[in-house]
N, C-alpha and C. Protein backbone atom coordinates (compact mmCIF):
# COMPACT_ATOMS: atom_id res chain seq x y z
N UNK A 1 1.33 -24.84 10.03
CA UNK A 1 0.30 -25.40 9.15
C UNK A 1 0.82 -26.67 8.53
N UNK A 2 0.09 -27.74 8.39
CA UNK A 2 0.43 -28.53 8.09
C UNK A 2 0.24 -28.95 6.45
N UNK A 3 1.27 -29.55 5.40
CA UNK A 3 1.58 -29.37 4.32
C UNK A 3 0.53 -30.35 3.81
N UNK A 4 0.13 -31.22 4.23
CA UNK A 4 -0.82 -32.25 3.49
C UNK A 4 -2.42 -32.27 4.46
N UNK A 5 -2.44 -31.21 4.87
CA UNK A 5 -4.04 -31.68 5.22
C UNK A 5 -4.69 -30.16 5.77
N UNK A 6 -5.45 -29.55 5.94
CA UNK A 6 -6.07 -28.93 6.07
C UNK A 6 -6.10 -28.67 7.93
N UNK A 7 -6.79 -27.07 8.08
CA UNK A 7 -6.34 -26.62 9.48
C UNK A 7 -7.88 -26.25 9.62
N UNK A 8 -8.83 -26.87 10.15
CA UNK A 8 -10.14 -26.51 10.54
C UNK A 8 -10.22 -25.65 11.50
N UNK A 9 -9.43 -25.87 12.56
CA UNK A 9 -9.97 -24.60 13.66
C UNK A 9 -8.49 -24.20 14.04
N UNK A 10 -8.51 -22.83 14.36
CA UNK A 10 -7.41 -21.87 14.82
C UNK A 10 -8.07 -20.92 16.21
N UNK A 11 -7.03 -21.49 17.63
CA UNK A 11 -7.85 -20.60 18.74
C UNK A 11 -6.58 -19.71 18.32
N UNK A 12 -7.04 -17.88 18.26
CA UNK A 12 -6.35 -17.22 18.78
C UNK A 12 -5.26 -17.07 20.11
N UNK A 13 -4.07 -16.65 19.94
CA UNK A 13 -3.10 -17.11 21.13
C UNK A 13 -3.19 -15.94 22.29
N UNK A 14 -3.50 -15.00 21.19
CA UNK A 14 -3.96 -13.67 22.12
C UNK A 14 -5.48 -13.34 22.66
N UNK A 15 -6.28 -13.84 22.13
CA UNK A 15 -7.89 -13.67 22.27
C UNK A 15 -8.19 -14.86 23.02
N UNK A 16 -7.87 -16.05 22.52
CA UNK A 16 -8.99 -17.43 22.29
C UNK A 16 -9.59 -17.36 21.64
N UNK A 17 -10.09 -16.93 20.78
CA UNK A 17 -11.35 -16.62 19.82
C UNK A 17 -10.45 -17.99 19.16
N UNK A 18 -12.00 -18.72 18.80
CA UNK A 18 -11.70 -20.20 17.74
C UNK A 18 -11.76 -19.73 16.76
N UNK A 19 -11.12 -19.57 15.83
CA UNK A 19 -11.70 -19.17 14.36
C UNK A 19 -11.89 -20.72 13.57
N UNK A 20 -12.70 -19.87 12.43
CA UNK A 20 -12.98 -21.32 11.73
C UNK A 20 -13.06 -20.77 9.92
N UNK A 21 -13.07 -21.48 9.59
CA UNK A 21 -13.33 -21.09 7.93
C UNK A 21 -14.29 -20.62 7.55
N UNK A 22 -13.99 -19.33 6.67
CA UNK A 22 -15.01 -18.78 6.09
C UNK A 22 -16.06 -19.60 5.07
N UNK A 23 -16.92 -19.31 4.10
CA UNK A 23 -17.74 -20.41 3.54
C UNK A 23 -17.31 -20.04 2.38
N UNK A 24 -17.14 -21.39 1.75
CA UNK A 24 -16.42 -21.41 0.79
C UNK A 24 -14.48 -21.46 0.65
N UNK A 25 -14.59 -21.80 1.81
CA UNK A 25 -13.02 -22.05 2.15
C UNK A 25 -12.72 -22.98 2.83
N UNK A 26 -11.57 -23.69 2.38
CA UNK A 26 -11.25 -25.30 3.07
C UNK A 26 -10.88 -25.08 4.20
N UNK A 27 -10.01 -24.09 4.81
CA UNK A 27 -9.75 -23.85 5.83
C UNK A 27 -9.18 -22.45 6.72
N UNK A 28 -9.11 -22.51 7.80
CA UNK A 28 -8.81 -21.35 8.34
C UNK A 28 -7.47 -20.66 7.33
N UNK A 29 -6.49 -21.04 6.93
CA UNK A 29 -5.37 -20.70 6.73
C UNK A 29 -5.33 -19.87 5.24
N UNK A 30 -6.87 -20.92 4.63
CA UNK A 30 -7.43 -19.99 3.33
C UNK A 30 -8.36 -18.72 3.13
N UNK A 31 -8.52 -18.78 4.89
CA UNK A 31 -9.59 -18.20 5.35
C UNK A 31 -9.10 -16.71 5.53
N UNK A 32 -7.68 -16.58 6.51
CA UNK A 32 -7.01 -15.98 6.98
C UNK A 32 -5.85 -15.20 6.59
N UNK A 33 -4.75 -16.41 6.06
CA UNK A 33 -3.62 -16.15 6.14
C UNK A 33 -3.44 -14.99 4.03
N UNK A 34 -2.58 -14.90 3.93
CA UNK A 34 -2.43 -13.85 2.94
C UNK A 34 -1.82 -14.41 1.65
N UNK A 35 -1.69 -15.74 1.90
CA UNK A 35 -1.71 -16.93 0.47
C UNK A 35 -2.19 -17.96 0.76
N UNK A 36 -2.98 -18.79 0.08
CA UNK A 36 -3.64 -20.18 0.10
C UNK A 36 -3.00 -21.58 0.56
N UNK A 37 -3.27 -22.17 1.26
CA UNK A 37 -2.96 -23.32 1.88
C UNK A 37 -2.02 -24.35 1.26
N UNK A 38 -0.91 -24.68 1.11
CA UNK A 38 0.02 -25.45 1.10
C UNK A 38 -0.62 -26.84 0.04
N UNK A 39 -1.38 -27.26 0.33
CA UNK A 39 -2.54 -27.99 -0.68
C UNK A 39 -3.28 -27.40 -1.96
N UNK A 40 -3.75 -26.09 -1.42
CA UNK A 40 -4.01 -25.25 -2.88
C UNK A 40 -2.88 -25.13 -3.76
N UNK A 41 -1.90 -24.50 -2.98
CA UNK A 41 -0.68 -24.16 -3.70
C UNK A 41 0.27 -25.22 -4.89
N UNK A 42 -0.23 -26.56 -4.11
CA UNK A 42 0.26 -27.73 -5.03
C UNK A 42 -0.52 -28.35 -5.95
N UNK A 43 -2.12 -27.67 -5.58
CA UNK A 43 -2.47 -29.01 -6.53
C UNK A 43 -3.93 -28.02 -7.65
N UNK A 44 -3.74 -26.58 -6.70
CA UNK A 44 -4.44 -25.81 -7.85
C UNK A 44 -6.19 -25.53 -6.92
N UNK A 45 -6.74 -24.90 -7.63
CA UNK A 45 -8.33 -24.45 -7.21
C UNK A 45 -8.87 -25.64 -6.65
N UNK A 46 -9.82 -25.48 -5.90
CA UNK A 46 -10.79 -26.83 -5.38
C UNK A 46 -10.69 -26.77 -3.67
N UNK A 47 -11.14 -27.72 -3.31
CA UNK A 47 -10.71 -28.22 -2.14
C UNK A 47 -9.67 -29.22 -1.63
N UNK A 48 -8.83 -29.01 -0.83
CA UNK A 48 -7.34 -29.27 -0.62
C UNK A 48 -7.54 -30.72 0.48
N UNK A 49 -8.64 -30.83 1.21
CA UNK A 49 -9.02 -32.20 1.64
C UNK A 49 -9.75 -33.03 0.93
């Protein structure tokens, strides 16, 4: 994931399935992952792009 910008689409490595962000979420990684995006984390609530 990259530290300054946001991850819009994630293909699964095992599926392919594209994932994409839920609504209300900047990105897959806020979407998904089990802490908030590298951008949230620095700069607080909102959107990170």
């Amino acid at each position: 994931m990259p530290t300054d910008a946001c991850q819009w689409f994630y293909e699964c490595e095992h599926c392919h399935t594209l994932l994409k962000p839920k609504p209300g979420d900047c990105c897959v990684f806020c979407s998904y992952g089990s802490v908030p995006c590298p951008p949230i984390q620095q700069h607080g609530k909102g959107h990170c792009c």
